[in-house]
Protein backbone atom coordinates (compact mmCIF):
# COMPACT_ATOMS: atom_id res chain seq x y z
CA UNK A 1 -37.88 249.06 -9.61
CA UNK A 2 -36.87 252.61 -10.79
CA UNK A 3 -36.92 251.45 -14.30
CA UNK A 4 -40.28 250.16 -13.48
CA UNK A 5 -41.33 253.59 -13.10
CA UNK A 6 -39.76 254.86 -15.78
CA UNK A 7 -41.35 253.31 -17.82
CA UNK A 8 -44.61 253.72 -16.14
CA UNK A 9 -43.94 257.70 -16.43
CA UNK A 10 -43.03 257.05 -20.45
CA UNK A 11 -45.96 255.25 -20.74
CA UNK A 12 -48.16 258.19 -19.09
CA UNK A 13 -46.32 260.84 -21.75
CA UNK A 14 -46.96 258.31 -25.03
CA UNK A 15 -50.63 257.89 -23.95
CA UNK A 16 -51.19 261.77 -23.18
CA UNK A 17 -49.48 262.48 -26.53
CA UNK A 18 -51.50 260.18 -28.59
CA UNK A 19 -54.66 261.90 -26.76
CA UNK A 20 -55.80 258.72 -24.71
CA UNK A 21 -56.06 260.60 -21.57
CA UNK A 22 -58.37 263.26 -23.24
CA UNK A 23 -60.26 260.74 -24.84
CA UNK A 24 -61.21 258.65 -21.38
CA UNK A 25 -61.64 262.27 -19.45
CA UNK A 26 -64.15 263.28 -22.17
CA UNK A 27 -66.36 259.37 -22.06
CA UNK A 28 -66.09 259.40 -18.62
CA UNK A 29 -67.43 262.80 -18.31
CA UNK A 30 -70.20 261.52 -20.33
CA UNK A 31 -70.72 258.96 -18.02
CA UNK A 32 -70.55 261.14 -14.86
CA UNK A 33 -73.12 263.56 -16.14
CA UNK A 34 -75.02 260.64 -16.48
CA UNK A 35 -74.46 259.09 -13.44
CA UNK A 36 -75.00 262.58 -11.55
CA UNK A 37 -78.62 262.84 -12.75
CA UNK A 38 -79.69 259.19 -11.96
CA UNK A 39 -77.34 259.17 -8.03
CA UNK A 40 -81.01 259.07 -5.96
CA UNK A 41 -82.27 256.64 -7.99
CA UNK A 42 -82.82 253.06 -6.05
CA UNK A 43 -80.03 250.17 -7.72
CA UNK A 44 -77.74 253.04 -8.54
CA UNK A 45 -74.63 250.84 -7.65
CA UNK A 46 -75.80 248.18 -10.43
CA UNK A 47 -75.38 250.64 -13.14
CA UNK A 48 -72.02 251.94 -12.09
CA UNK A 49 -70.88 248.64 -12.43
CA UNK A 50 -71.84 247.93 -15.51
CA UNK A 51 -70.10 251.52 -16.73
CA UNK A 52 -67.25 250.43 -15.45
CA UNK A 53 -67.20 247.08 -17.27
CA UNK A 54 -68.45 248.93 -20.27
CA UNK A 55 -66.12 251.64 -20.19
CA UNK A 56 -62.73 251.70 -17.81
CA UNK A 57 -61.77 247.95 -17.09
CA UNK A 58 -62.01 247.94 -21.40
CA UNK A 59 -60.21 250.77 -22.12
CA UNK A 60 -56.74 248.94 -21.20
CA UNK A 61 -57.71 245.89 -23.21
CA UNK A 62 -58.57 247.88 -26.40
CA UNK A 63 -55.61 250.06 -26.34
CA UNK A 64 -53.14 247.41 -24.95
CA UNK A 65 -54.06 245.41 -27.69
CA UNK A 66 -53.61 248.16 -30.43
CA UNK A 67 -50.20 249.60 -28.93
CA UNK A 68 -48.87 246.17 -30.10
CA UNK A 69 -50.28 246.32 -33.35
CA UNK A 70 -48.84 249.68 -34.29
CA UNK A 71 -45.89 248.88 -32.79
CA UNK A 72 -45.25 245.59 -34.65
CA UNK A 73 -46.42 247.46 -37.87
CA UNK A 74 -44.14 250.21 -37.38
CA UNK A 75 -41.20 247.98 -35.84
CA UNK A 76 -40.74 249.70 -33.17
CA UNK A 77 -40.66 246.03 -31.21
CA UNK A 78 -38.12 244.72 -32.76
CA UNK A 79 -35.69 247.55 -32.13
CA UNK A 80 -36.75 247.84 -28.63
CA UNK A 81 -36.14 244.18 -27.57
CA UNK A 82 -32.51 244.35 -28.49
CA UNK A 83 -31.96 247.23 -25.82
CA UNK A 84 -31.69 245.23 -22.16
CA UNK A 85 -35.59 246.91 -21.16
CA UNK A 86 -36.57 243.84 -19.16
CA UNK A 87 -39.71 242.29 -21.14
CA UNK A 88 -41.53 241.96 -17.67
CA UNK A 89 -40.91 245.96 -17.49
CA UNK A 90 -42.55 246.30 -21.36
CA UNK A 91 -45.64 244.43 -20.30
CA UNK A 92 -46.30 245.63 -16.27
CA UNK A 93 -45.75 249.01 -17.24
CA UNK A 94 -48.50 249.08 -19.77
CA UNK A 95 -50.60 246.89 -17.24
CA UNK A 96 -50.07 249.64 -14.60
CA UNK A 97 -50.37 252.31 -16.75
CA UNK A 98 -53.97 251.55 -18.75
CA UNK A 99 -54.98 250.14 -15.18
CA UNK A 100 -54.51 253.21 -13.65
CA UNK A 101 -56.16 255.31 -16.12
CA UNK A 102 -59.22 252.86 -15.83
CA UNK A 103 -59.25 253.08 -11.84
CA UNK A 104 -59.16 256.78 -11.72
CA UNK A 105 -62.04 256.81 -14.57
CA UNK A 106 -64.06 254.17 -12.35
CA UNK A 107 -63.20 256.23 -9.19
CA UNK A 108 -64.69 259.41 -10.50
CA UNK A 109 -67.56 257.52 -10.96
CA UNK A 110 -68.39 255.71 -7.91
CA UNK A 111 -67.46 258.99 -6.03
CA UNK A 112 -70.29 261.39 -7.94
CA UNK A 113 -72.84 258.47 -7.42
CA UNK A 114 -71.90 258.15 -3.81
CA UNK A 115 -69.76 260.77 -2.24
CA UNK A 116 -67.35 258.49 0.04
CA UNK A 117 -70.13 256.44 1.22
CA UNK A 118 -68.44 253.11 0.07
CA UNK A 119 -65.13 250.97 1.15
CA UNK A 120 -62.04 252.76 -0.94
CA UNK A 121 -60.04 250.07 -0.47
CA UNK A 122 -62.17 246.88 -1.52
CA UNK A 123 -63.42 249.29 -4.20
CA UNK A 124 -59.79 250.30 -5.16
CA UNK A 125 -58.39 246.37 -5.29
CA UNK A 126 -61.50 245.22 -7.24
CA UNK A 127 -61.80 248.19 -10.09
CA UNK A 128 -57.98 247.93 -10.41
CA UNK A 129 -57.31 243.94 -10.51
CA UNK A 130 -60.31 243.97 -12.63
CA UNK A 131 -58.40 246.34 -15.18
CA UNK A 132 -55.58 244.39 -15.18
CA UNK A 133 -57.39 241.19 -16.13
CA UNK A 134 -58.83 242.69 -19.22
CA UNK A 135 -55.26 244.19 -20.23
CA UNK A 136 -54.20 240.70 -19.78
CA UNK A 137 -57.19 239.66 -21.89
CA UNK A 138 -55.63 241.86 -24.72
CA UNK A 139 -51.99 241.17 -24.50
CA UNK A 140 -53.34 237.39 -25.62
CA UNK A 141 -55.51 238.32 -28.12
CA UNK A 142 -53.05 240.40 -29.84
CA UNK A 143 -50.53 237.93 -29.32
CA UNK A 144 -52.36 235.95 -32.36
CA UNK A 145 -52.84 238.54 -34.31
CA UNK A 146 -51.47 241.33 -36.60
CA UNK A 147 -54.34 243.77 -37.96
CA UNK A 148 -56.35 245.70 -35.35
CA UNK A 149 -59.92 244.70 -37.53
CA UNK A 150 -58.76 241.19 -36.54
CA UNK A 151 -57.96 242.29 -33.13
CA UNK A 152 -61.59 244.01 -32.30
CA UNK A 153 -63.54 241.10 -33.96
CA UNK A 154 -62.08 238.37 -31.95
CA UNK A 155 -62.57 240.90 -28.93
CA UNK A 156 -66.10 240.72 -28.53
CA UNK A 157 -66.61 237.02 -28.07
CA UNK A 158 -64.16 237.09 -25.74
CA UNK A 159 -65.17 240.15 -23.59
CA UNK A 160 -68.80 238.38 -23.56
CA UNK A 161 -67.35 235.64 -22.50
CA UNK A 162 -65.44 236.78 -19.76
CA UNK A 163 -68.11 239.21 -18.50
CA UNK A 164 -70.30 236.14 -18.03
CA UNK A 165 -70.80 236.13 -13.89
CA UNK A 166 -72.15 239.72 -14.41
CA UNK A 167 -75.83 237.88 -15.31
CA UNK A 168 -75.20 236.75 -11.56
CA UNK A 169 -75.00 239.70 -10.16
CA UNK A 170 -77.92 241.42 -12.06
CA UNK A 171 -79.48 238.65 -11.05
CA UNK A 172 -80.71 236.98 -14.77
CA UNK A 173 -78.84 234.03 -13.98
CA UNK A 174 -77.94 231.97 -10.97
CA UNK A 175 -74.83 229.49 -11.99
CA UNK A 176 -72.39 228.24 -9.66
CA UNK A 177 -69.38 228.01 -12.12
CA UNK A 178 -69.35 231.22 -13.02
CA UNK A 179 -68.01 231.84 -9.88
CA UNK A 180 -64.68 230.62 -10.85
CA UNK A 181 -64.25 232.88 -13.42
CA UNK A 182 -61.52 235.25 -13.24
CA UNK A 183 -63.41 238.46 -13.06
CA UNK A 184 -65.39 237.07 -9.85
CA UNK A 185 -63.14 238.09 -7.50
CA UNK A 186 -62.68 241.78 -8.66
CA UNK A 187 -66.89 241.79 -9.10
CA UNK A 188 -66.77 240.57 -5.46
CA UNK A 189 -65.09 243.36 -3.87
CA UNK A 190 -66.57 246.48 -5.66
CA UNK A 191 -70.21 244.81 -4.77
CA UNK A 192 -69.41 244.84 -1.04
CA UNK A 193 -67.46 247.81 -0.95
CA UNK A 194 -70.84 249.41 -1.73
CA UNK A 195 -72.62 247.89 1.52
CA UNK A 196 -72.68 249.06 5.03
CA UNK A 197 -72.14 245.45 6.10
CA UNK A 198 -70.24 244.08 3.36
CA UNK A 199 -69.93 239.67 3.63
CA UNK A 200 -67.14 238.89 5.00
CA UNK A 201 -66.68 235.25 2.81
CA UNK A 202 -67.66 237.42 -0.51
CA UNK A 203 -64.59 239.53 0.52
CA UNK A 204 -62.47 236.59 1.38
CA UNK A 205 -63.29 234.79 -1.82
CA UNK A 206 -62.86 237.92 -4.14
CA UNK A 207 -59.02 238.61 -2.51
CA UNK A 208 -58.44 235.00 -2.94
CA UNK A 209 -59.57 234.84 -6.40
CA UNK A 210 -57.46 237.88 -7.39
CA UNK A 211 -54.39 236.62 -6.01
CA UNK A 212 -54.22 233.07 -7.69
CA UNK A 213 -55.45 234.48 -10.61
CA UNK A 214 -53.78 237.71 -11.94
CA UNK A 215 -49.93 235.87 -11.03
CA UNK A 216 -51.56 232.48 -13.12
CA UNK A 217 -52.99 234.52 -15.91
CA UNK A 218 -49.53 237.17 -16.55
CA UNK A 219 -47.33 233.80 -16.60
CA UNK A 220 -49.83 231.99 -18.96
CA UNK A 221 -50.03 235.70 -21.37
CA UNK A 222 -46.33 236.32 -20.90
CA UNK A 223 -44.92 233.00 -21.96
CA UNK A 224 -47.74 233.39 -24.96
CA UNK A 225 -46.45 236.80 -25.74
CA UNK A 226 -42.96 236.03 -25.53
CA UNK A 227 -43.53 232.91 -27.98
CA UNK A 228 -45.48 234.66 -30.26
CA UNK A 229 -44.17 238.29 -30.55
CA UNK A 230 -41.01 238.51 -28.94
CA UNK A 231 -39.65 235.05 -30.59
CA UNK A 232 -41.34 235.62 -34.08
């Protein structure tokens, strides 16, 4: 565990470095100021969401993804996975850290739009499981490839894709089986943690959805990435 936040605390210094942490601050500034002018305005908590898919539950996927690539490139990988660092500790510790950085980007958010008038703690497990899914996301797609063009233009499909029970909740669409996609649950939770009386079965389904799918998902990526970058 203490290496486990080692690394976490690496990972914080390498992002800050490489001006990550400046970058989200500054878009999610953006966003706020945004945000701060249209807080009265009726179906408010819709387009919060939708920042949030569009800005922090991304920003671990892209960069995630590209960390890899640079990595590989510059072969920094291949020296590091000859030192005993745990491959589990490699991947959670980027998970953690991009997921955090997303959740405190999301947080900001939520808060200008709605002081503390919402439930922390479904909001919390929903923004943050949700950022973990798409660094999951990008751990696969970089797993099959090796040029970060590649990487952004298989991206999008996928990202579409993935966001696809969001025309649920904005109410274009009304399929059933998009329920069972993995980014339900997480959806789930930040929409009731914005009502007074939030369903209790939409809160049991989104916790039960998170915790069969984020284990599933790592061992289906981490076997993936251990087959096709560790292994190579």
């Amino acid at each position: 565990m203490s290496e486990l936040f080692k690394q976490i605390k690496w990972q914080f210094l390498i992002f800050q470095r490489n001006n990550l942490v400046a970058m989200i601050v500054g878009i999610t500034a953006f966003y706020i100021l945004i945000i701060y002018f249209l807080k009265d305005f009726a179906g408010v908590e819709k387009f919060i969401t939708l920042l949030i898919y569009n800005d922090p539950a991304v920003v671990g996927f892209i960069f995630i993804g590209i960390s890899v690539i640079l990595e590989k490139d510059q072969e920094v990988l291949q020296a590091l996975f000859v030192t005993p660092l745990s491959h589990h500790i490699y991947l959670i510790s980027r998970i953690i850290t991009l997921s955090l950085i997303g959740f405190f980007g999301a947080l900001t958010m939520v808060l200008t739009a709605k002081g503390i008038s919402f439930n922390f703690l479904h909001f919390s497990v929903g923004v943050f499981s949700t950022c973990v899914l798409f660094c999951l996301l990008g751990i696969f797609i970089v797993s099959y490839t090796t040029e970060i063009l590649h990487f952004l233009l298989r991206a999008v499909p996928l990202l579409i894709f993935m966001s696809l029970p969001l025309l649920n909740y904005f109410e274009l669409t009304d399929l059933s089986f998009l329920k069972l996609f993995p980014v339900q649950g997480g959806l789930n939770l930040m929409v009731n943690s914005y009502r007074e009386t939030p369903s209790f079965w939409d809160l049991v389904f989104g916790y039960f959805s998170i915790a069969v799918w984020l284990p599933l998902l790592y061992w289906f990526v981490y076997r993936i990435f251990m087959a096709r970058i560790v292994r190579i």
